[in-house]
Protein backbone atom coordinates (compact mmCIF):
# COMPACT_ATOMS: atom_id res chain seq x y z
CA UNK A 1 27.53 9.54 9.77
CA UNK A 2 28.48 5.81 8.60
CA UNK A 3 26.69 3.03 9.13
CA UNK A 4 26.20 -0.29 7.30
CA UNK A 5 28.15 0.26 4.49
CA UNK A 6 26.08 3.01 3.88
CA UNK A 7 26.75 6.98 3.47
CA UNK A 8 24.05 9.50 4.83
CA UNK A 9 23.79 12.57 4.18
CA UNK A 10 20.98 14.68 6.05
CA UNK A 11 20.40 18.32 5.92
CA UNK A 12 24.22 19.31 6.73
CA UNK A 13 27.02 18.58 4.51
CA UNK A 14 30.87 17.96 5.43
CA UNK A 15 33.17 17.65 2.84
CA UNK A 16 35.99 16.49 5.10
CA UNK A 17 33.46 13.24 4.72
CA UNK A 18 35.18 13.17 1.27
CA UNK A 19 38.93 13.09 2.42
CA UNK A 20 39.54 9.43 3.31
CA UNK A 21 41.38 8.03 0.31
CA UNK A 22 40.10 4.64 0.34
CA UNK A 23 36.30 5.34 1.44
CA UNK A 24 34.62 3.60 -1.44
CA UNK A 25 36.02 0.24 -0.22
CA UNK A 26 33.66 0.18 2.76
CA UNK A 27 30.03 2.26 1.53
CA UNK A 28 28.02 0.79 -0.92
CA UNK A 29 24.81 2.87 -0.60
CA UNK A 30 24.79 6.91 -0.81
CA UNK A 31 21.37 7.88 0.84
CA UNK A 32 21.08 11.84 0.62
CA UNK A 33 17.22 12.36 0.86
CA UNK A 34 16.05 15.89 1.77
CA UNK A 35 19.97 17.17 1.41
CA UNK A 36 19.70 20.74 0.38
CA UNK A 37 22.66 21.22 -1.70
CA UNK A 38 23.10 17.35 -2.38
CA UNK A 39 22.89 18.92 -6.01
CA UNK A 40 26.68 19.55 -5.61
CA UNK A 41 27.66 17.31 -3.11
CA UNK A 42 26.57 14.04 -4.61
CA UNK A 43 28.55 14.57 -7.65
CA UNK A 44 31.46 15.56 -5.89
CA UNK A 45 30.91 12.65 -3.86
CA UNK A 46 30.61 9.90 -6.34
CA UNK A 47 34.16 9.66 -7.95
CA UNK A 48 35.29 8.63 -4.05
CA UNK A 49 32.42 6.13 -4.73
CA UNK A 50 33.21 3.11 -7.35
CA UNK A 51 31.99 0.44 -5.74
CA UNK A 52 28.02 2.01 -4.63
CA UNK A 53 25.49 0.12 -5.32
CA UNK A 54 22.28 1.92 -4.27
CA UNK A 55 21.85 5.68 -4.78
CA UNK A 56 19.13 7.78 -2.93
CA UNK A 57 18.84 11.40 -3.37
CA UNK A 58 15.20 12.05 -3.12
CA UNK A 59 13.22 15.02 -1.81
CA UNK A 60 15.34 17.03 -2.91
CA UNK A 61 13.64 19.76 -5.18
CA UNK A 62 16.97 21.86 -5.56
CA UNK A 63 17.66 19.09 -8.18
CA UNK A 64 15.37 20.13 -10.87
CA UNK A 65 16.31 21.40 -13.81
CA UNK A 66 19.65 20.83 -13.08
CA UNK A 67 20.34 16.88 -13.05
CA UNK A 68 23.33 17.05 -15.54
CA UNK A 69 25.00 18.04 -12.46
CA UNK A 70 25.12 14.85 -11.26
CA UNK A 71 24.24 12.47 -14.43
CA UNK A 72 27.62 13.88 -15.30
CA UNK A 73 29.30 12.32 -13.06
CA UNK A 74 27.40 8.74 -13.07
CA UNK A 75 30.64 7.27 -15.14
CA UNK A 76 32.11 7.07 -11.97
CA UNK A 77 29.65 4.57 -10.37
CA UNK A 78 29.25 2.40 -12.76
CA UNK A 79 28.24 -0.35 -10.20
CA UNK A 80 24.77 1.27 -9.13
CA UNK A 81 21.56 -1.21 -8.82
CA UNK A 82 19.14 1.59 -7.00
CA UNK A 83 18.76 4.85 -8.07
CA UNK A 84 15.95 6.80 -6.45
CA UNK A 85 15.21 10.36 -7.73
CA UNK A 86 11.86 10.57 -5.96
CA UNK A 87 10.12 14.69 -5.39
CA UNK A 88 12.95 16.33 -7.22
CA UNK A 89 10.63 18.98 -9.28
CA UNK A 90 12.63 17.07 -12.14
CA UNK A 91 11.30 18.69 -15.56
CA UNK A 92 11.62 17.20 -18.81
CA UNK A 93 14.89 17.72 -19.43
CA UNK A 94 15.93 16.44 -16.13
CA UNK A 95 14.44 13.08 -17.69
CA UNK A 96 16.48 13.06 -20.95
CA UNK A 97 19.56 13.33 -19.64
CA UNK A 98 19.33 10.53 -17.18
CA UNK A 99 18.11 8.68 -20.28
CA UNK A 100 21.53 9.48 -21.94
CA UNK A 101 22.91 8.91 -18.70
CA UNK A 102 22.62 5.38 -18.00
CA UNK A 103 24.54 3.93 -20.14
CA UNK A 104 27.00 4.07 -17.52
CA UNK A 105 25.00 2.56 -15.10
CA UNK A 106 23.84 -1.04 -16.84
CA UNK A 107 23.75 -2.97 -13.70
CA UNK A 108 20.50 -0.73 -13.00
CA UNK A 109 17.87 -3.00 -11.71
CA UNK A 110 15.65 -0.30 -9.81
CA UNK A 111 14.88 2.95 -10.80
CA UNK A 112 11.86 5.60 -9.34
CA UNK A 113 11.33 8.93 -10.09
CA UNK A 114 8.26 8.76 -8.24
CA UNK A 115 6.43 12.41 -7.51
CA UNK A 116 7.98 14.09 -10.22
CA UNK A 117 5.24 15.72 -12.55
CA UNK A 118 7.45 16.53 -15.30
CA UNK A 119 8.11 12.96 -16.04
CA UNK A 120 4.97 12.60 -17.71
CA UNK A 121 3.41 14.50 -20.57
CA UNK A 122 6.36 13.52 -22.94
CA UNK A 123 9.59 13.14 -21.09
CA UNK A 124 9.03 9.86 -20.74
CA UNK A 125 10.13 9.01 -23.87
CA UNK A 126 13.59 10.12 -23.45
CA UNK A 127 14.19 8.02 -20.88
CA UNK A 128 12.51 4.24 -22.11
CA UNK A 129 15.13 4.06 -24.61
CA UNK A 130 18.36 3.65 -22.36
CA UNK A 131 16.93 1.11 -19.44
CA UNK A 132 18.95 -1.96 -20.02
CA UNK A 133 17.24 -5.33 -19.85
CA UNK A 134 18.08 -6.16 -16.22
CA UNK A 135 16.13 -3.46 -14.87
CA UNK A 136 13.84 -5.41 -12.50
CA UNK A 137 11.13 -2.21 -10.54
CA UNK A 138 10.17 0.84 -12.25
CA UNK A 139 8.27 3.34 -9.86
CA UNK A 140 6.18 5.85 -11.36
CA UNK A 141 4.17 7.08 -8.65
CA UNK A 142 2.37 10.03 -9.71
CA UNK A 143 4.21 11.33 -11.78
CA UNK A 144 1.15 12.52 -14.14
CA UNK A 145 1.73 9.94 -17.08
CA UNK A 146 -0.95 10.23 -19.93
CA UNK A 147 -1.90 8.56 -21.89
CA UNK A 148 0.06 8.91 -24.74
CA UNK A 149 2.96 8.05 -21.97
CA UNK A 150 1.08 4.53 -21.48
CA UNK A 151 2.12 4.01 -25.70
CA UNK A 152 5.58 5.17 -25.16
CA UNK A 153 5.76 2.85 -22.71
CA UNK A 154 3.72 -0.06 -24.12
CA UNK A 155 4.15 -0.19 -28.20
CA UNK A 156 5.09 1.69 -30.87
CA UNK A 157 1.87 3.84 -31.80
CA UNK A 158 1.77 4.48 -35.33
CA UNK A 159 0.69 8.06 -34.99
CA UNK A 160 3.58 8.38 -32.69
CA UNK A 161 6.56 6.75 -35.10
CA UNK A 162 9.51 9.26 -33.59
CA UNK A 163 8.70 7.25 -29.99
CA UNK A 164 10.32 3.94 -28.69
CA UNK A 165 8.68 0.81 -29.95
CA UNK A 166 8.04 -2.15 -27.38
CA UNK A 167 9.29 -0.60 -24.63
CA UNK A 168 8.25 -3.70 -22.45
CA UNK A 169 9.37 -5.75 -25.25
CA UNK A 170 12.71 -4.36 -24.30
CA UNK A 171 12.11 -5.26 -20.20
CA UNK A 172 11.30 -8.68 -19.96
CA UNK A 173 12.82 -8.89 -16.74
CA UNK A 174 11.26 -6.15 -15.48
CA UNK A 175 9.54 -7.78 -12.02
CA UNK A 176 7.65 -4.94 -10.29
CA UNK A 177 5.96 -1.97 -12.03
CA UNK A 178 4.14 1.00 -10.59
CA UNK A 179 2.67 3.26 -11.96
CA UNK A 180 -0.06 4.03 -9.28
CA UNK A 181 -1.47 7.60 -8.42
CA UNK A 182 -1.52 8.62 -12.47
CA UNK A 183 -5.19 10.18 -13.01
CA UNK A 184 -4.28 11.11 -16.43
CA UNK A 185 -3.97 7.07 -17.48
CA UNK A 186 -8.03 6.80 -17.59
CA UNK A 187 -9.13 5.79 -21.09
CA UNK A 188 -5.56 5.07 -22.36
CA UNK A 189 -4.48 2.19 -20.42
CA UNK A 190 -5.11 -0.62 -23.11
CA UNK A 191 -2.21 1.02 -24.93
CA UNK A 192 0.10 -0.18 -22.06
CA UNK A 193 -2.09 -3.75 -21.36
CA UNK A 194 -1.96 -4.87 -24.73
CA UNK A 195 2.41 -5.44 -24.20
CA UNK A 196 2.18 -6.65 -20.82
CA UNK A 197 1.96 -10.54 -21.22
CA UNK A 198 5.67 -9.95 -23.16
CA UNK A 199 6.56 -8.76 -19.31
CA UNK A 200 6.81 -12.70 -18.33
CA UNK A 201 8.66 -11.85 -15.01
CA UNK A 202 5.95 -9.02 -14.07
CA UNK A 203 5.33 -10.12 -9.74
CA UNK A 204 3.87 -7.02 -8.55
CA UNK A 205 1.54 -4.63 -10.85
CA UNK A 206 0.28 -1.39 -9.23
CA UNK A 207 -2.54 1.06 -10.60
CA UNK A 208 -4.27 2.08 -7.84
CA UNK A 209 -5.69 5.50 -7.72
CA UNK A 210 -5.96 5.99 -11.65
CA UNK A 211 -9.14 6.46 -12.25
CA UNK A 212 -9.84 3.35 -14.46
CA UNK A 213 -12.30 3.36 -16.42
CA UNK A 214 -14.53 0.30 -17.47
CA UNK A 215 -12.53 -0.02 -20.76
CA UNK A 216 -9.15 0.31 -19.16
CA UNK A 217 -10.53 -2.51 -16.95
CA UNK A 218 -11.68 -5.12 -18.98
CA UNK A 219 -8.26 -4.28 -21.00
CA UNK A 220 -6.03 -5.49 -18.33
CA UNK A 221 -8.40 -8.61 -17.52
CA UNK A 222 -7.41 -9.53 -21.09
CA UNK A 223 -3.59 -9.87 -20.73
CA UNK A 224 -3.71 -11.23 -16.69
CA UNK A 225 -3.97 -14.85 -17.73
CA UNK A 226 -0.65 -14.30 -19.56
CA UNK A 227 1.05 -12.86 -16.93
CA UNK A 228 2.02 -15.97 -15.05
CA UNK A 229 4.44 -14.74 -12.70
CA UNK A 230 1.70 -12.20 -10.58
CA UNK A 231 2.06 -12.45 -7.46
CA UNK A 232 0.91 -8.84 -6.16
CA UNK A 233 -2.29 -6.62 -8.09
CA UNK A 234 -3.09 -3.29 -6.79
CA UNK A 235 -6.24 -1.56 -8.66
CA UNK A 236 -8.23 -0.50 -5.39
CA UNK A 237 -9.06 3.33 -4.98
CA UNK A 238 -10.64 2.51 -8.72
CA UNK A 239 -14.25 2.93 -8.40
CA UNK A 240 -15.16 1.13 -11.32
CA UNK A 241 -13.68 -1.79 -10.30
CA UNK A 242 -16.36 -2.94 -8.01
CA UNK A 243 -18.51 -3.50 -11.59
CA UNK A 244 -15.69 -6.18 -12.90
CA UNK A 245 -14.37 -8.22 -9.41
CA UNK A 246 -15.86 -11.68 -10.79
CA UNK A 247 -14.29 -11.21 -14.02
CA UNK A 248 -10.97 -9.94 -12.72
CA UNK A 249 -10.49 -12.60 -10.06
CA UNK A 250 -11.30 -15.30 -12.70
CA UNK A 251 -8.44 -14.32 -14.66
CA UNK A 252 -5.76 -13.96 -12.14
CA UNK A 253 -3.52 -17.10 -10.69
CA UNK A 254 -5.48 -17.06 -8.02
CA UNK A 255 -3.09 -20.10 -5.76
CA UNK A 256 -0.45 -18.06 -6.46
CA UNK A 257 -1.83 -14.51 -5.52
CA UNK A 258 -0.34 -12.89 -2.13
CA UNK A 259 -1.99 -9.23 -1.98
CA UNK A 260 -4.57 -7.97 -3.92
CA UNK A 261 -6.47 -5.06 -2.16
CA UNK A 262 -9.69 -3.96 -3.16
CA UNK A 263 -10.02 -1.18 -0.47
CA UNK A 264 -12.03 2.00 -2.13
CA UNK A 265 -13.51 -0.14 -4.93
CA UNK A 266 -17.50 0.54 -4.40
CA UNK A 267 -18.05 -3.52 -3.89
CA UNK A 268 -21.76 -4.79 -4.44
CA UNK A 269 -23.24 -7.75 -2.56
CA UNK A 270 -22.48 -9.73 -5.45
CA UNK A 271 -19.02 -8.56 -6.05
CA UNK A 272 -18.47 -9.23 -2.88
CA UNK A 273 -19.18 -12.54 -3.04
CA UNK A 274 -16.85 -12.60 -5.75
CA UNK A 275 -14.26 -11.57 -4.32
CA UNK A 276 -14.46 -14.31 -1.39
CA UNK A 277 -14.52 -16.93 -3.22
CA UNK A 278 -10.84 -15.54 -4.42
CA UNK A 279 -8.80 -14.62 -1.20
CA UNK A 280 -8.15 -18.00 -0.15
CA UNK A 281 -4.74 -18.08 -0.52
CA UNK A 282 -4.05 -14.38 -0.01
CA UNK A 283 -1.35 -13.05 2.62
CA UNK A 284 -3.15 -9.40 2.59
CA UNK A 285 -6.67 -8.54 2.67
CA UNK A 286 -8.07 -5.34 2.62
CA UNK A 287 -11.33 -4.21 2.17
CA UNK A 288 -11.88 -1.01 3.72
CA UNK A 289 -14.28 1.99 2.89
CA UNK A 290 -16.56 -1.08 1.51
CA UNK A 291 -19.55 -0.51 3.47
CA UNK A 292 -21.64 -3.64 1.84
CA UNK A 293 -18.41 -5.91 4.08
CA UNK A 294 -20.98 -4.95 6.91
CA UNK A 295 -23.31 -8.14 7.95
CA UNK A 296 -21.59 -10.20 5.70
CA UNK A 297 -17.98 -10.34 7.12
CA UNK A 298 -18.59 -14.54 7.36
CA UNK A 299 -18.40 -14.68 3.65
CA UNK A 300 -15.35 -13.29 3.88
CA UNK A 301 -13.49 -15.10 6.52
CA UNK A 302 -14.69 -18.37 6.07
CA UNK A 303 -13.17 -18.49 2.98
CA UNK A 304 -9.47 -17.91 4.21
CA UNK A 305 -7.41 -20.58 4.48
CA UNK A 306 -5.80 -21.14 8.33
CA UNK A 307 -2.37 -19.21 9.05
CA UNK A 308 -1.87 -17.78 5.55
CA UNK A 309 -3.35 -14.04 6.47
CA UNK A 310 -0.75 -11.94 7.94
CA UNK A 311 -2.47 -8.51 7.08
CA UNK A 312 -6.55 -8.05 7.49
CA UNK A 313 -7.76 -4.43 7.30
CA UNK A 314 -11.33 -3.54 7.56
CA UNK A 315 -11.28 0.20 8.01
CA UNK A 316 -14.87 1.67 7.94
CA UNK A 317 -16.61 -1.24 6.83
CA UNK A 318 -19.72 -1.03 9.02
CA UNK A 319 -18.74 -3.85 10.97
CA UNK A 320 -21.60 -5.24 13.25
CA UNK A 321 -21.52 -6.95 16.56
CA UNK A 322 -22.06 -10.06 15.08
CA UNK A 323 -19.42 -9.83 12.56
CA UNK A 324 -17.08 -8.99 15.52
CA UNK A 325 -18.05 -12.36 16.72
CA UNK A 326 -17.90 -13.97 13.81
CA UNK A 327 -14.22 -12.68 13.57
CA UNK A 328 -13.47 -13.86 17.19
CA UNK A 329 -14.57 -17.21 16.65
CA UNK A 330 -12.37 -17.72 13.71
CA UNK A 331 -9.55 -16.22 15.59
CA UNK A 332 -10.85 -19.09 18.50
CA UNK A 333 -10.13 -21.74 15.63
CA UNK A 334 -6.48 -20.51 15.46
CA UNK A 335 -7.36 -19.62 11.79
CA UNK A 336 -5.32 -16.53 12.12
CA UNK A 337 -2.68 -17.35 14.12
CA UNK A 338 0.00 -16.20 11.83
CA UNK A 339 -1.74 -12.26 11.31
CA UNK A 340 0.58 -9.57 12.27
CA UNK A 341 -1.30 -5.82 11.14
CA UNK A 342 -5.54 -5.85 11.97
CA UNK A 343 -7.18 -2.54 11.08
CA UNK A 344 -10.85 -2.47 12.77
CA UNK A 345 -11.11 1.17 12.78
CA UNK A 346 -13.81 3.03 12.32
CA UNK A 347 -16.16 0.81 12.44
CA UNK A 348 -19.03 1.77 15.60
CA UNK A 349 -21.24 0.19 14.81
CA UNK A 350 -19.43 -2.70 16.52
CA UNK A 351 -21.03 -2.78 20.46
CA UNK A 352 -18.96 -3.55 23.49
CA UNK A 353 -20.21 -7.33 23.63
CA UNK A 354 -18.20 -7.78 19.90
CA UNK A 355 -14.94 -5.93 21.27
CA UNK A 356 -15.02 -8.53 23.94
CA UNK A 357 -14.94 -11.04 22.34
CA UNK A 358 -12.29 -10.15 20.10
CA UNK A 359 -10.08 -9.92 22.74
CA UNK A 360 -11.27 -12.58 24.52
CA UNK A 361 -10.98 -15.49 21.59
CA UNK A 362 -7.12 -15.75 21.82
CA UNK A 363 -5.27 -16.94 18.87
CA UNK A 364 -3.25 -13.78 17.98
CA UNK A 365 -0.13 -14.55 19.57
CA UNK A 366 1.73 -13.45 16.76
CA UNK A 367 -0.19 -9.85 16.10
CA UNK A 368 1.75 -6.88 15.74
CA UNK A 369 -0.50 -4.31 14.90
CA UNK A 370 -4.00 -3.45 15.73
CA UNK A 371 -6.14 -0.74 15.30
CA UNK A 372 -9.64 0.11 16.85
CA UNK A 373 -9.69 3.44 16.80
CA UNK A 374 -13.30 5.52 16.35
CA UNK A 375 -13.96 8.53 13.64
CA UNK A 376 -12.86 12.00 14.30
CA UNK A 377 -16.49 12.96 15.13
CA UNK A 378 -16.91 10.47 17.47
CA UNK A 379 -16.03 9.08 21.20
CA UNK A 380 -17.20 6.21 23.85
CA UNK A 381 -16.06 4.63 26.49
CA UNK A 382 -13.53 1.90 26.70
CA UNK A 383 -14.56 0.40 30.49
CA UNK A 384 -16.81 -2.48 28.91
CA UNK A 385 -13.98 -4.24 26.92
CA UNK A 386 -11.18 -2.65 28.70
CA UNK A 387 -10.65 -5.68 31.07
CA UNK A 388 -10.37 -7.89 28.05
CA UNK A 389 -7.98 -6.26 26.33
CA UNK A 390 -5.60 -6.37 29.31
CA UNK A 391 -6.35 -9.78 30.21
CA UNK A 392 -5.16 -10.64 26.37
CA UNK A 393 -1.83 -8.39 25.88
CA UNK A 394 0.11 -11.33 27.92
CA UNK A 395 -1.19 -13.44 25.33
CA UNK A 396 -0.25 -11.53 22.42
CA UNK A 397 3.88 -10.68 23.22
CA UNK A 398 4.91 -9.41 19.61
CA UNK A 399 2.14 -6.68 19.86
CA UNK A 400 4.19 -3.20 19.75
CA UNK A 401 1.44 -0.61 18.58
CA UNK A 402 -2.62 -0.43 19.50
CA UNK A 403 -4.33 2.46 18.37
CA UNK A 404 -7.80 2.68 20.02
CA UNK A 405 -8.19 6.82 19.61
CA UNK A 406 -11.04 8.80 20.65
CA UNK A 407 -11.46 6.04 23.41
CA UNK A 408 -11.73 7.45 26.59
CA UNK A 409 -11.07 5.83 30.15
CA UNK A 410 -10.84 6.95 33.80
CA UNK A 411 -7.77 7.68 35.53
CA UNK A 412 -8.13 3.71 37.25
CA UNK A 413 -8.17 2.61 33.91
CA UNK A 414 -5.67 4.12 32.07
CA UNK A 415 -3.36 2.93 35.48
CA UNK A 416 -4.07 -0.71 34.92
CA UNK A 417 -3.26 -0.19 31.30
CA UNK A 418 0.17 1.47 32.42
CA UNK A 419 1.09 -1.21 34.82
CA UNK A 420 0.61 -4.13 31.96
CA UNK A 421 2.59 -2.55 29.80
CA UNK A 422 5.28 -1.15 31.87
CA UNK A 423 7.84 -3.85 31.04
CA UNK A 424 7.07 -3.77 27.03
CA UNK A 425 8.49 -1.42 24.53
CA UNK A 426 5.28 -0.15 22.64
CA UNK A 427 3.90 2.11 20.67
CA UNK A 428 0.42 3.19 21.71
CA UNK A 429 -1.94 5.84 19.91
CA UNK A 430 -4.73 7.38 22.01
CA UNK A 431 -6.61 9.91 22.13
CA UNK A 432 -5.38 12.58 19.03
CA UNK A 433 -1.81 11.83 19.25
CA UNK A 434 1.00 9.18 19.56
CA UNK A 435 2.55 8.23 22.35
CA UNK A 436 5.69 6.35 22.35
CA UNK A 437 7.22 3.46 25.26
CA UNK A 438 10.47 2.08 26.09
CA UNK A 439 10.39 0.24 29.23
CA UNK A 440 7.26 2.08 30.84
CA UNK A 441 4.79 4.13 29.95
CA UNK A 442 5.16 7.83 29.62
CA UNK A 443 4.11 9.85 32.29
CA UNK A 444 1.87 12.29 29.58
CA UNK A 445 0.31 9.05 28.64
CA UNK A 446 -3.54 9.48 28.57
CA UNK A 447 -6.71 7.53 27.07
């Protein structure tokens, strides 16, 4: 099927998609993910294809080890911006020859070959050497980089002469780079930190899940001040980062940061306190799986400025009752009126009095997103805030999913919830599974 200048091509493959003479005039994005023999179809494809701009054949493991079948044929699309490559069991040689590859492609400006292991461990290298300097987002995800891939990347490492020097030196316009979910980075990542500040236009930086050590750490604090243009940090899911929050939020542009999660970090009470005195003027907050946010969720949210927040989470963070209120009363002050996504889950020990008066403060007229929902283990009854809730959802119109599972509610209750919501499209998870609305409520629909 065609749609918005766009070619698709699922899990069956027509080639009389390939007959119209003049096709390449109207697509300008070939998305292919999770085509099984996209291996052969793609390339076929592209010489129709001049004028694409955006190329996504991910998922689709029937590529590796045989890429040159369709880096062949990249000549013909010289117009590409997006290339995704993303799970495609791509091996080392895979990686080399879309290295010699894009020369034909020099528009390039975003490239992931996220989830492919063989990218790491040395292939990289064959690769670094071709990106042209307008690439603007490398993705990396996982992709089990090393840290001898963190030099080829970063410098030219003496004991490593036969590698590319200054990779970054060669990306300064490189804007987003991710290279998050790489275990194998611990202890090596001041090879890569050391060349960042010549990344001027770096935005968006992500390392979470690396295991970073307290070196690698207090390596990257070093170059933030130089990079100027960060806008987005992601290092949560690091447990060592809870020992270095003070130091690391002194050294970022704090006015100008938008998201900088910390979820997973192992937060003291004085890290904590850290950290609130630098989420002002952040856009995202999340802090969850920090059970010291517990009792102390004031700090926190008196330190926001009003209607900048659009995404609080605060999964498992032993929330008490009185932090619930706390919460409401800010919401009271319209302090939060411009949130959209608010994870409470897992978090009992809240008691009914605080999930009252959540829903009772007002001030969330423009949430769409909320989550209460209670741990696996657990269950309790919904009646005591129940009549809250639906007294707020008129209040709150661009809500379109609540997830509150392992509530339960009698059949009365879960009625009244069915007739307030029987004239809204939404999206509502209870119980263990989803359960989806378009006009009214589904008649399997239970709490």
């Amino acid at each position: 099927r065609a749609q918005e200048n766009t070619v698709y091509c699922g899990k069956s493959v027509y080639s009389d998609m390939l007959s119209p003479v003049g096709v390449y005039r109207v697509f300008q994005a070939l998305k292919a993910d999770r085509c099984f023999s996209c291996r052969f179809f793609s390339a076929t494809l592209l010489q129709f294809l001049p004028q694409v701009e955006e190329m996504d054949i991910s998922w689709n493991e029937l590529i590796g080890g045989s890429l040159t079948a369709l880096t062949s044929h990249l000549q013909h699309v010289g117009e590409v911006r997006t290339l995704r490559l993303c799970s495609c069991r791509l091996n080392g040689e895979d990686v080399v020859a879309l290295g010699e590859a894009l020369s034909y492609i020099p528009a390039l400006e975003v490239l992931d070959l996220s989830w492919n292991s063989g990218v790491g461990g040395g292939g990289l290298q064959g690769l670094l050497g071709n990106l042209h300097p307008s690439l603007r987002e490398l993705h990396l995800v996982a992709c089990q980089l090393t840290a001898a891939d963190a030099t080829v990347l970063g410098s030219n490492f003496k004991s490593m002469e036969h590698i590319l020097s200054g990779s970054l030196r060669c990306l300064p316009s490189v804007g987003e780079l991710d290279l998050s979910c790489n275990k194998l980075l611990a202890g090596g990542l001041s090879r890569l930190t050391f060349h960042l500040a010549h990344v001027t236009h770096l935005e968006r930086l992500d390392l979470h899940l690396c295991c970073l050590t307290r070196d690698d750490l207090e390596a990257l604090i070093q170059v933030l001040p130089s990079l100027t243009a960060l806008t987005e940090l992601d290092v949560s899911s690091n447990k060592e980062v809870g020992g270095v929050v003070h130091s690391l939020v002194s050294a970022l542009p704090v006015t100008q940061m938008r998201r900088l999660p910390f979820n997973s970090c192992y937060l003291s009470n004085e890290s904590f306190t850290a950290l609130a005195l630098g989420v002002s003027y952040l856009r995202t907050v999340d802090i969850s799986w920090c059970k010291v946010v517990g009792g102390h969720l004031a700090l926190l949210l008196d330190a926001l400025q009003p209607s900048v927040v659009s995404e609080l989470r605060l999964c498992s963070c032993e929330l008490t009752t009185d932090d619930m209120q706390h919460l409401a009363a800010v919401c009271r002050r319209g302090c939060l009126s411009s949130l959209r996504a608010l994870d409470l889950s897992y978090n009992s020990l809240v008691g009914d009095n605080g999930w009252c008066s959540l829903f009772a403060a007002g001030g969330l007229g423009s949430l769409e997103d909320v989550d209460v929902s209670l741990r696996p283990s657990t269950s309790a009854p919904c009646s005591a805030w129940l009549p809250a809730l639906l007294r707020a959802l008129p209040q709150m119109p661009a809500l379109a999913r609540l997830a509150m599972q392992r509530w339960t509610a009698d059949c009365q209750e879960r009625e009244q919830l069915r007739y307030c919501l029987k004239k809204r499209s939404f999206d509502i998870h209870t119980g263990y599974v989803p359960f989806y609305f378009g006009g009214q409520l589904s008649e399997t629909f239970h709490v």
